[in-house]
Protein backbone atom coordinates (compact mmCIF):
# COMPACT_ATOMS: atom_id res chain seq x y z
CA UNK A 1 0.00 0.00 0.00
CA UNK A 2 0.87 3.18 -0.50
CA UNK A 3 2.51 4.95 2.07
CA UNK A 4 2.12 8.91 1.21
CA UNK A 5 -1.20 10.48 1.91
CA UNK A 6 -2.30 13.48 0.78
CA UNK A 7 -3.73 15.47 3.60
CA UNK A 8 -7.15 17.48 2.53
CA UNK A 9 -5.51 20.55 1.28
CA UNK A 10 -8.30 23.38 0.68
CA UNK A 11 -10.08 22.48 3.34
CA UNK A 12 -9.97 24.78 6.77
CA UNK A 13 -7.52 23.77 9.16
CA UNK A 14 -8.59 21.07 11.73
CA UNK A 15 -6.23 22.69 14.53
CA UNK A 16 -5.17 26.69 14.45
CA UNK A 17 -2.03 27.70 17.03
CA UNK A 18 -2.23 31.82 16.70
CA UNK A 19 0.48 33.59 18.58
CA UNK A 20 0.24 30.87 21.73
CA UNK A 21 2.58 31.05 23.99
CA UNK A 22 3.15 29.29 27.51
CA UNK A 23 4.78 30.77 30.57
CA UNK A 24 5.21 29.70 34.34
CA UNK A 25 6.15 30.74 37.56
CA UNK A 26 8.56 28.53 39.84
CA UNK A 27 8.46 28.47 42.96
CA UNK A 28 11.27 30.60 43.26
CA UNK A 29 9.02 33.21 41.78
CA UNK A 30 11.20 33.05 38.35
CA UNK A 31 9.37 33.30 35.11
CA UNK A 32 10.11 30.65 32.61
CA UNK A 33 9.00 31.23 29.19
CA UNK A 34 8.38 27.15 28.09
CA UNK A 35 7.03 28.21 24.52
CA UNK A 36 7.51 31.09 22.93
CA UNK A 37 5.00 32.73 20.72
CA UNK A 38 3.69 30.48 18.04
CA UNK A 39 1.60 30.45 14.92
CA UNK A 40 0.67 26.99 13.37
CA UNK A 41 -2.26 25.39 11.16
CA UNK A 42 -2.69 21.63 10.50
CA UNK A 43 -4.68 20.44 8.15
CA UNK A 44 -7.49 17.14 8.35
CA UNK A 45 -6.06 14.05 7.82
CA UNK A 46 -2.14 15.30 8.26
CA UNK A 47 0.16 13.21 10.03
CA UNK A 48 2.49 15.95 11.95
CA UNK A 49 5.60 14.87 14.33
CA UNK A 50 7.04 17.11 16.62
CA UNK A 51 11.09 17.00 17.61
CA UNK A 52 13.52 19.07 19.43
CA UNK A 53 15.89 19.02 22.24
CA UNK A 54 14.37 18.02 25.87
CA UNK A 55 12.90 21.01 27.48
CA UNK A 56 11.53 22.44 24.21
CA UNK A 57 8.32 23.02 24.92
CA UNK A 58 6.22 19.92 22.87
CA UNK A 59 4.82 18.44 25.69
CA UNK A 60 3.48 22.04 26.71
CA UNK A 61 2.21 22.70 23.06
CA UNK A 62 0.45 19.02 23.47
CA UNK A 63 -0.96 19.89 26.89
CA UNK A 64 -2.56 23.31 25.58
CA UNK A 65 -3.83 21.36 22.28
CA UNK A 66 -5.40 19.09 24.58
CA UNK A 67 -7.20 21.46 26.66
CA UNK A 68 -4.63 20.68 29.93
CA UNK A 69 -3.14 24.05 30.23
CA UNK A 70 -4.40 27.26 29.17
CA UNK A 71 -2.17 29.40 26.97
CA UNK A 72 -0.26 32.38 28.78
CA UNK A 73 -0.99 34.28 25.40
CA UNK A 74 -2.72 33.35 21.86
CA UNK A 75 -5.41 31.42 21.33
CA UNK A 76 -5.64 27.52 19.94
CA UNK A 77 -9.19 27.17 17.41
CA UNK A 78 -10.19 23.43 16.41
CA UNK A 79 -12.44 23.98 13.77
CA UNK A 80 -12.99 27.62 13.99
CA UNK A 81 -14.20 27.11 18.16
CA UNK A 82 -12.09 28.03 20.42
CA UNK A 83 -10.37 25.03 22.28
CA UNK A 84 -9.97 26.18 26.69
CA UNK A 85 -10.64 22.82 27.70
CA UNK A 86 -10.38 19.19 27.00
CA UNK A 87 -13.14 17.82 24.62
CA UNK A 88 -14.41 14.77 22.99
CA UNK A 89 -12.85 15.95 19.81
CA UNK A 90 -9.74 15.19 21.03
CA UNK A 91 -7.84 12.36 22.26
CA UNK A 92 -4.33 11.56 24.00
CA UNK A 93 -2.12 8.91 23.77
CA UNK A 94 0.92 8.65 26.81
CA UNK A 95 4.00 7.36 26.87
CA UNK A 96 2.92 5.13 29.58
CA UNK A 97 -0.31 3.46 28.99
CA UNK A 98 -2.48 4.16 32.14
CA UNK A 99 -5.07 0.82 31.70
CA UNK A 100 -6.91 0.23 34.48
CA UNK A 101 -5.69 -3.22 35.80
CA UNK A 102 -9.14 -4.76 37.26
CA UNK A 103 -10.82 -4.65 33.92
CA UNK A 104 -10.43 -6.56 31.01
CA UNK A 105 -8.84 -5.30 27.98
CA UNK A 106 -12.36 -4.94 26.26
CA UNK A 107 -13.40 -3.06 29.10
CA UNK A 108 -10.68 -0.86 29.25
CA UNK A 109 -11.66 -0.11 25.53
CA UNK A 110 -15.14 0.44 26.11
CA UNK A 111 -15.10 2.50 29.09
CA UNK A 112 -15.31 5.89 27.17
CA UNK A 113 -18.90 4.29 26.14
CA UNK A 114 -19.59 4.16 30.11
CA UNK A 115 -19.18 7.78 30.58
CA UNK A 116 -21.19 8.64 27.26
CA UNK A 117 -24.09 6.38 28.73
CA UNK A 118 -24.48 4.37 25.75
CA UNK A 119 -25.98 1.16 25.24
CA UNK A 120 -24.00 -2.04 26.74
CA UNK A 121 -23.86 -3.60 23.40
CA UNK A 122 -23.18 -0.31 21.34
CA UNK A 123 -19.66 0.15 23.45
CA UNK A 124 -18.83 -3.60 23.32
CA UNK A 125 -19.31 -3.58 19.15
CA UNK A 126 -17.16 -0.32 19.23
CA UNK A 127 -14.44 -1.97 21.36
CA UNK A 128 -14.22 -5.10 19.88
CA UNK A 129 -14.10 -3.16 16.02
CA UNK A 130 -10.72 -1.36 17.17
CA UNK A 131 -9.24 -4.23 19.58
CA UNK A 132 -9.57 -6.20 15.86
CA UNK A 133 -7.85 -3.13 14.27
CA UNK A 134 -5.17 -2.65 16.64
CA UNK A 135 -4.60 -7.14 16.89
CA UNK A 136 -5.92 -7.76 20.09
CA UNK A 137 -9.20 -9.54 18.93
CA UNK A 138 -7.77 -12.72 20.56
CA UNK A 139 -6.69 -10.91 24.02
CA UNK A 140 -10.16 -9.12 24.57
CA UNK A 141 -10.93 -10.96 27.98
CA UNK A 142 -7.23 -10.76 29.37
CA UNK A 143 -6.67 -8.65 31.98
CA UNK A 144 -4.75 -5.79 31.11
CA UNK A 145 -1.82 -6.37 33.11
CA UNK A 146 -1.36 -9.75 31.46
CA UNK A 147 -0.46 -7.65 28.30
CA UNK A 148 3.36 -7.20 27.06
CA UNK A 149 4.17 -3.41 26.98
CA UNK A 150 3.58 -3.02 23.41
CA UNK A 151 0.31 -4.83 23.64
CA UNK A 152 -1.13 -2.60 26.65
CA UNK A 153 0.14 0.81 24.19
CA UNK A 154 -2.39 -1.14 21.80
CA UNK A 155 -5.17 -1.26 24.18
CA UNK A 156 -4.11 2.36 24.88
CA UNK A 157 -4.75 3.36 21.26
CA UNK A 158 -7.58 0.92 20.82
CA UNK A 159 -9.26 3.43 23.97
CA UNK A 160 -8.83 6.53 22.69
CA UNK A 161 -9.98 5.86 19.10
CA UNK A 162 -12.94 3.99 20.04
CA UNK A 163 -14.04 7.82 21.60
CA UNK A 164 -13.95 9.13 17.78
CA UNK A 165 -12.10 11.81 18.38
CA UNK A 166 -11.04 13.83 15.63
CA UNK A 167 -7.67 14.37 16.53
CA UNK A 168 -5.36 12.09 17.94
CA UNK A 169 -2.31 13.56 20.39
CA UNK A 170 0.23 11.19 21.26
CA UNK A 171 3.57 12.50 23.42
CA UNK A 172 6.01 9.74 22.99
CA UNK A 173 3.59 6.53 22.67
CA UNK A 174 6.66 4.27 22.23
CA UNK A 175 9.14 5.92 23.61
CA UNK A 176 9.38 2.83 26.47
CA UNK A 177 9.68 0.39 23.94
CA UNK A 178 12.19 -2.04 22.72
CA UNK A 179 13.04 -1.51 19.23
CA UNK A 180 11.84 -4.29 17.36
CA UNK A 181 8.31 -3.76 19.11
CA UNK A 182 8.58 0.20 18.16
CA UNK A 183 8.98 -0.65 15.08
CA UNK A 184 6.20 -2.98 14.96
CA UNK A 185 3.88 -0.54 16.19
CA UNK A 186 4.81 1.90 14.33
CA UNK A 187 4.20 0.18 10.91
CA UNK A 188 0.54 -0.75 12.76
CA UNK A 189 -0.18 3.38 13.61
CA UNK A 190 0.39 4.22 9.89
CA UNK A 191 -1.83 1.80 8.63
CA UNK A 192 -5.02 2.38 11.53
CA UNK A 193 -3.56 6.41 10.37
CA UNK A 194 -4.26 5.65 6.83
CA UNK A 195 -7.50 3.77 7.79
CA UNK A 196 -9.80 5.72 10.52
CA UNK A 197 -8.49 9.36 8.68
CA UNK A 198 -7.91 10.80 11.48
CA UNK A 199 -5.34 13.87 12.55
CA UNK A 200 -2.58 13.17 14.22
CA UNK A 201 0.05 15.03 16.34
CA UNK A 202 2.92 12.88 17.58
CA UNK A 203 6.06 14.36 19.84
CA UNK A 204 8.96 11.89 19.39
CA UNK A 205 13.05 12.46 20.51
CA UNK A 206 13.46 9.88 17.48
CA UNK A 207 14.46 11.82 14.15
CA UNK A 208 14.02 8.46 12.46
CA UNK A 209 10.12 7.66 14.11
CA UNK A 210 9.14 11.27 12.52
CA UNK A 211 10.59 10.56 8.97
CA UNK A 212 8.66 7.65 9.17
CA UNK A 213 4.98 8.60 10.74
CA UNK A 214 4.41 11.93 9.21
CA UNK A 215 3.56 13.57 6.51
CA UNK A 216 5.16 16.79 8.05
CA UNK A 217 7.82 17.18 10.49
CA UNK A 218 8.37 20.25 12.69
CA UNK A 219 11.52 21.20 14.53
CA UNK A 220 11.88 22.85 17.94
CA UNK A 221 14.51 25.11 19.30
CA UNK A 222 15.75 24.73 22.71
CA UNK A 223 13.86 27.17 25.45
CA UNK A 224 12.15 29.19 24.60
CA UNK A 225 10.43 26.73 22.57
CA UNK A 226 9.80 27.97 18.83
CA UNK A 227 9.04 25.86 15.70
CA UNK A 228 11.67 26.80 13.25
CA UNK A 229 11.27 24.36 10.78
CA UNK A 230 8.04 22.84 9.28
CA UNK A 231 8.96 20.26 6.48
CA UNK A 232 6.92 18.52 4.16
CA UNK A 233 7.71 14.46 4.36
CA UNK A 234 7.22 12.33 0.92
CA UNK A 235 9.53 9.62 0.46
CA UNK A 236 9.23 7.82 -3.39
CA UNK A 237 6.10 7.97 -5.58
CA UNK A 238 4.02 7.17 -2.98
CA UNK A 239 4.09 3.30 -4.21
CA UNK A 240 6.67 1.91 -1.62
CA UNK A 241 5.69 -0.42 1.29
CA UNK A 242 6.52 1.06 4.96
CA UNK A 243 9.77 -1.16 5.71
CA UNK A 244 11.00 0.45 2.03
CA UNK A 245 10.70 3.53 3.14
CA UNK A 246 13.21 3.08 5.60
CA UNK A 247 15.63 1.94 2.40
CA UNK A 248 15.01 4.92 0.30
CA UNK A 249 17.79 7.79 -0.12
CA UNK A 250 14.77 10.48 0.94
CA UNK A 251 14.44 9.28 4.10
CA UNK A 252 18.25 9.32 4.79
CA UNK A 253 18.26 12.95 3.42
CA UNK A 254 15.20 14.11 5.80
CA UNK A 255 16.71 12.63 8.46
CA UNK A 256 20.28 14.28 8.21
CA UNK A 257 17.75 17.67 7.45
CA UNK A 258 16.15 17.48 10.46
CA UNK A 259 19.02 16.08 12.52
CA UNK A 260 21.18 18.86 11.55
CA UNK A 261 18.71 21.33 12.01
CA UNK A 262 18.26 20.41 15.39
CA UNK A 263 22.33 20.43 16.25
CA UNK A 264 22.28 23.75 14.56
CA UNK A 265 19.53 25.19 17.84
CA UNK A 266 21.87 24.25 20.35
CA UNK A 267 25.17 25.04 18.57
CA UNK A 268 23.23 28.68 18.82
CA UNK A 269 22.20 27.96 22.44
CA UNK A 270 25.55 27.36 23.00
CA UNK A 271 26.75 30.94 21.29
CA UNK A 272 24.43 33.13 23.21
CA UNK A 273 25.39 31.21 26.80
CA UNK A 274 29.40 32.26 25.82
């Protein structure tokens, strides 16, 4: 299958980041500006990764996109509305998967069905219809702490897509992983990406992981956080498998793009503390 997707350009942007910024107090009473002003758009259907240097504000741009934290300045629009709180339209995936160990891994899944009130048998067709698309069909009545690590982060996904959100926000979903099952689930996320059409916004420390997941990477400078490049990803034709991908010369080049890019921020961070 083709692994290039065209995001639905002409259409209005699903998420709008206009002049946001984030800034907090410690308790020493010193202001820390964690992201600096910031101007973004991201388009339905886009795959966007998110890298820079620890400390760079993504986690804080994830947190106000989610509705966790309330920008210091700006204002963050999801479709047009203005977004000051978390809402079903929305979804986050952790880096740790936070199942609840008592229930099963169906009812893990189905729990956001609990909390909408719906129908017993409406929330268990839901769950079962993503534990199939994630590969847990055969693991439904396990208990969740019977699950590998890369299984629960399945379950974890499973959970928040069953909630239909429109957007999907994931800071670091494999980050705890060994590599073979990283890649595994990595190769899975692209194709439930390419299948349920949703938007995504992934923060990764792996240059690699972003060449691979998105359709558009952007880099972060160190602190003050600051996006300071946004680059289109399309590796091929658009006719190679995911595993060729890795093989291509593109994804070599964005990688050393990116990677240098990122060495060039704290080469500067490194001039200014002089």
């Amino acid at each position: 299958m083709p692994t290039y997707f065209e995001p639905n350009r002409g259409y209005s942007p699903v998420i709008e980041i206009d002049e946001v910024s984030q800034t907090y107090v410690t308790d020493s009473g010193e202001k820390v500006v964690a992201l600096a002003p910031t101007n973004l758009t991201i388009e339905p259907g886009e795959f966007v990764c998110i890298v820079g240097p620890s400390g760079c504000g993504k986690s804080t741009m994830l947190k106000m996109l989610a509705g966790f934290l309330v920008p210091t300045t700006g204002e963050i629009r999801l479709n047009g509305n203005a977004a000051t709180k978390p809402g079903k339209d929305r979804g986050v995936v952790f880096q740790h998967a936070n199942l609840y160990p008592w229930m099963s891994v169906k009812e893990n899944v189905a729990l956001y069905g609990v909390f909408q009130k719906l129908p017993k048998n409406e929330r268990e067709a839901t769950a079962e219809k993503f534990l199939k698309l994630v590969g847990l069909e055969s693991f439904m009545d396990r208990k969740t702490y019977e699950l590998s690590g890369g299984m629960q982060q399945r379950c974890q996904i499973a959970r928040v897509l069953a909630a239909n959100p429109e957007v999907v926000l994931m800071d670091e979903p494999f980050g705890a992983l060994d590599p073979n099952t990283r890649e595994r689930l990595q190769f899975e996320l692209l194709e439930i990406w390419r299948q349920n059409k949703r938007t995504y916004f992934f923060i990764t420390h792996s240059v690699e992981e972003a060449v691979l997941l998105s359709t558009r990477t952007l880099v972060m400078s160190p602190r003050p956080g600051r996006v300071i490049k946004d680059i289109g990803i399309k590796i091929g034709e658009g006719n190679l498998t995911d595993r060729e991908k890795l093989h291509h010369p593109d994804f070599a080049r964005y990688c050393r793009e990116i990677a240098d890019s990122i060495r060039e921020t704290e080469t500067d961070l490194e001039l200014e503390d002089a």
